[in-house]
C-alpha atoms as a PDB file:
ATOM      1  CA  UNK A   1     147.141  85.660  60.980  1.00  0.00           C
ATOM      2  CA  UNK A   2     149.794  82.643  61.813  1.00  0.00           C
ATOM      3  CA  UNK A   3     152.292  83.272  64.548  1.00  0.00           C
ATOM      4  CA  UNK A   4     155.116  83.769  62.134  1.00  0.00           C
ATOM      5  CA  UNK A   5     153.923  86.643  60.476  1.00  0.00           C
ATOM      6  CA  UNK A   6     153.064  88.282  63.770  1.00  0.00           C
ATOM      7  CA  UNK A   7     155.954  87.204  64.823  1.00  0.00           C
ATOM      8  CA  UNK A   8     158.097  89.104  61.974  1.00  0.00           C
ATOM      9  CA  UNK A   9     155.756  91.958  61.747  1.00  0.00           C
ATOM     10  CA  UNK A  10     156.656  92.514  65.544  1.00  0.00           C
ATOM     11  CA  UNK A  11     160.253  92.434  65.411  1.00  0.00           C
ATOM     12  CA  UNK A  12     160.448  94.626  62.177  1.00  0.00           C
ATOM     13  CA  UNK A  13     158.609  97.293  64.636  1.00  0.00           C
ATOM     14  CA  UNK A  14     161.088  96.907  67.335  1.00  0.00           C
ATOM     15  CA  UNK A  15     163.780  96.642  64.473  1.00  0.00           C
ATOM     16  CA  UNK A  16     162.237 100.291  63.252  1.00  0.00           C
ATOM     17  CA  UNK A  17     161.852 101.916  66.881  1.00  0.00           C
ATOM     18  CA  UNK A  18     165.616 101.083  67.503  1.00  0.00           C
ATOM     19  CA  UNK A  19     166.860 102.639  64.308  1.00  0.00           C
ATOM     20  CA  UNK A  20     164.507 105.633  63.861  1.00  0.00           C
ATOM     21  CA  UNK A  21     165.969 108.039  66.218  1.00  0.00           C
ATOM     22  CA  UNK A  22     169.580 106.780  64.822  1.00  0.00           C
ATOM     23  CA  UNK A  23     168.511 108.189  61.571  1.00  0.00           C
ATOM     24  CA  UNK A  24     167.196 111.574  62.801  1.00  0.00           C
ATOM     25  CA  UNK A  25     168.980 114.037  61.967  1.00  0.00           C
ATOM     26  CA  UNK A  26     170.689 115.921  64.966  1.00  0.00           C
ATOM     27  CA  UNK A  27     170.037 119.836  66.271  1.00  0.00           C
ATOM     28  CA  UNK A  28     171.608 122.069  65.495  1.00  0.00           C
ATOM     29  CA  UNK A  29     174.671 123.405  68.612  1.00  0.00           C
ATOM     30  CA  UNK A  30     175.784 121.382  71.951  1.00  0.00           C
ATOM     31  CA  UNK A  31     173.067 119.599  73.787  1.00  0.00           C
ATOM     32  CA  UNK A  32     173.723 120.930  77.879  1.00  0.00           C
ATOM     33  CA  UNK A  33     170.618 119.770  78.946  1.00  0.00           C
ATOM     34  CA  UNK A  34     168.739 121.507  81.958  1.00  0.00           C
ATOM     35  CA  UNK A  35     171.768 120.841  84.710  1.00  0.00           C
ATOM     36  CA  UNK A  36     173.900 123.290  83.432  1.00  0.00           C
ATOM     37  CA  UNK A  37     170.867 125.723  83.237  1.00  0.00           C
ATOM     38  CA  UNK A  38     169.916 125.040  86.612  1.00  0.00           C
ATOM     39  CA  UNK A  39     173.386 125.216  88.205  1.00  0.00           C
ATOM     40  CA  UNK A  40     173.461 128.985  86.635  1.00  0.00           C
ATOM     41  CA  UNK A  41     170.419 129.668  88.509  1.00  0.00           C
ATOM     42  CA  UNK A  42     171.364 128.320  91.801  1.00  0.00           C
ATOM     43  CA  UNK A  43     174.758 130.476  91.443  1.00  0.00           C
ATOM     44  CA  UNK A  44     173.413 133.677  90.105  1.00  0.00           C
ATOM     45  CA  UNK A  45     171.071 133.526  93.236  1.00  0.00           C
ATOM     46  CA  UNK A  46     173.859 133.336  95.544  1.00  0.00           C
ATOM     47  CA  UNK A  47     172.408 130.022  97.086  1.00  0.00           C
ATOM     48  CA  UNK A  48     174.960 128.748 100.029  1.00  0.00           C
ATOM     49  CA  UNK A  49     174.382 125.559 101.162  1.00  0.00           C
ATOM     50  CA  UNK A  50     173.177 124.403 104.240  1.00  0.00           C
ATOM     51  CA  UNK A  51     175.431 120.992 104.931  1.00  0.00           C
ATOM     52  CA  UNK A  52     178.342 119.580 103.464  1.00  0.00           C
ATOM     53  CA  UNK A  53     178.506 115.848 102.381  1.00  0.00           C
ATOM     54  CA  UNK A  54     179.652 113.727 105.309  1.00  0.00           C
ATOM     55  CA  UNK A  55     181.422 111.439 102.259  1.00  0.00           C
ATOM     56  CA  UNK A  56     181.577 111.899  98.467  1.00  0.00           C
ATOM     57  CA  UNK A  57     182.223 109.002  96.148  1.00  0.00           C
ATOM     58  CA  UNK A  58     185.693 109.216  94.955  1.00  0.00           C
ATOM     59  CA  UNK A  59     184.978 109.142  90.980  1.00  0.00           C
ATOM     60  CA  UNK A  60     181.676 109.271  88.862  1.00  0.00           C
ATOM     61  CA  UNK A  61     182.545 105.726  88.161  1.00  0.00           C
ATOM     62  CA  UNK A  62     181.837 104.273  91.822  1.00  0.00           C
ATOM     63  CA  UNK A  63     179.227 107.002  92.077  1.00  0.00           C
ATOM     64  CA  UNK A  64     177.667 105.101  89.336  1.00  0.00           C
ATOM     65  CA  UNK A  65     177.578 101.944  90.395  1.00  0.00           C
ATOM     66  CA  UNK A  66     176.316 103.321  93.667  1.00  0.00           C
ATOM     67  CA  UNK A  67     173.368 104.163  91.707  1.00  0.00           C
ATOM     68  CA  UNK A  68     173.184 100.949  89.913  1.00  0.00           C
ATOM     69  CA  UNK A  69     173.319  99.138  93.341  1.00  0.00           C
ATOM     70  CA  UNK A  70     170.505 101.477  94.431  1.00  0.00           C
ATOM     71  CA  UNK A  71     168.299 100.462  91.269  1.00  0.00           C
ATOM     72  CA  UNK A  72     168.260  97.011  91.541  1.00  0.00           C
ATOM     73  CA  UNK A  73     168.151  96.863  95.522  1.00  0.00           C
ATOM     74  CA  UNK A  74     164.610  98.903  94.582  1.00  0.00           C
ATOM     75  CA  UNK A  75     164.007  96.716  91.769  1.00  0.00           C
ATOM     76  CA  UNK A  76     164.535  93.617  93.641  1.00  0.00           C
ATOM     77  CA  UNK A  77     162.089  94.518  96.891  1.00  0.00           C
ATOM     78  CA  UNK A  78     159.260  95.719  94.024  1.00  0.00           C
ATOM     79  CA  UNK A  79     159.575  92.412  92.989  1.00  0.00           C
ATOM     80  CA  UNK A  80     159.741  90.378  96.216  1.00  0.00           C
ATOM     81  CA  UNK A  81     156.566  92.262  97.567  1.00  0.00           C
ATOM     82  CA  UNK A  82     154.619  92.262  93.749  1.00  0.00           C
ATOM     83  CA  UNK A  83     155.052  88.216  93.701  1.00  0.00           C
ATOM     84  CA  UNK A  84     154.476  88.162  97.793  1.00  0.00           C
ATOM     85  CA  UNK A  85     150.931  89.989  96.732  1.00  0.00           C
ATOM     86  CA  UNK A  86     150.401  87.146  94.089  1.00  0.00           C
ATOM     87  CA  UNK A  87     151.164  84.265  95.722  1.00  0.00           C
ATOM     88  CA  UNK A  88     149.137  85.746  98.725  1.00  0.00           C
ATOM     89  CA  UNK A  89     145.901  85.776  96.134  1.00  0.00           C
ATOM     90  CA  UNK A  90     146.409  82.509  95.066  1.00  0.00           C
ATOM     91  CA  UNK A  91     146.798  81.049  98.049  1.00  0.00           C
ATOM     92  CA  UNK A  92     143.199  82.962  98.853  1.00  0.00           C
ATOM     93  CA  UNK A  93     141.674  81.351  95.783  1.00  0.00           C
ATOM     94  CA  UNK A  94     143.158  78.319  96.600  1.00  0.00           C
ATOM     95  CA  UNK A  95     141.552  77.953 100.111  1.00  0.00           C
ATOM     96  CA  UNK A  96     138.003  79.150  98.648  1.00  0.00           C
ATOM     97  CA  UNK A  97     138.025  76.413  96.158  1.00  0.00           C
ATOM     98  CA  UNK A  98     138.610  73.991  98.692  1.00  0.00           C
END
């Protein structure tokens, strides 16, 4: 099999698993998702809290990018200590070949 035709069989799969669920067809009613099942649990129970917030973002915008800052802080030290591990075994295999 050449590269090329690998090469377009692959991307007509990723071209397919991007516009598959675009074609689905959608269910029936709202989608709520489990949140606003939950939060009906939590209140029916009478559930008070135990602490307020000491601060609360001021819109679901900054709250987001919060989050996003959060994500790649964690993404960034997974990476620093996955190549720190790596160049840590070369440098083993390096000094036992010598």
């Amino acid at each position: 099999m050449s590269a090329l035709l690998r090469n377009l069989g692959l991307l007509v799969l990723a071209a397919s698993i991007v516009t598959f669920p675009l074609l689905m067809p959608k269910p029936p009613g709202d989608f709520t998702g489990a949140d606003s099942k939950a939060q009906a649990a939590i209140d029916e129970s009478g559930y008070k809290p135990w602490f307020t917030p000491i601060w609360a973002p001021p819109s679901s915008e900054i709250a987001s990018l919060l989050f996003a800052l959060q994500a790649a802080l964690g993404a960034g030290l997974l990476g620093y200590y996955f190549g720190l591990r790596r160049g840590q075994a070369e440098g083993r295999k390096r000094d036992a070949a010598s």
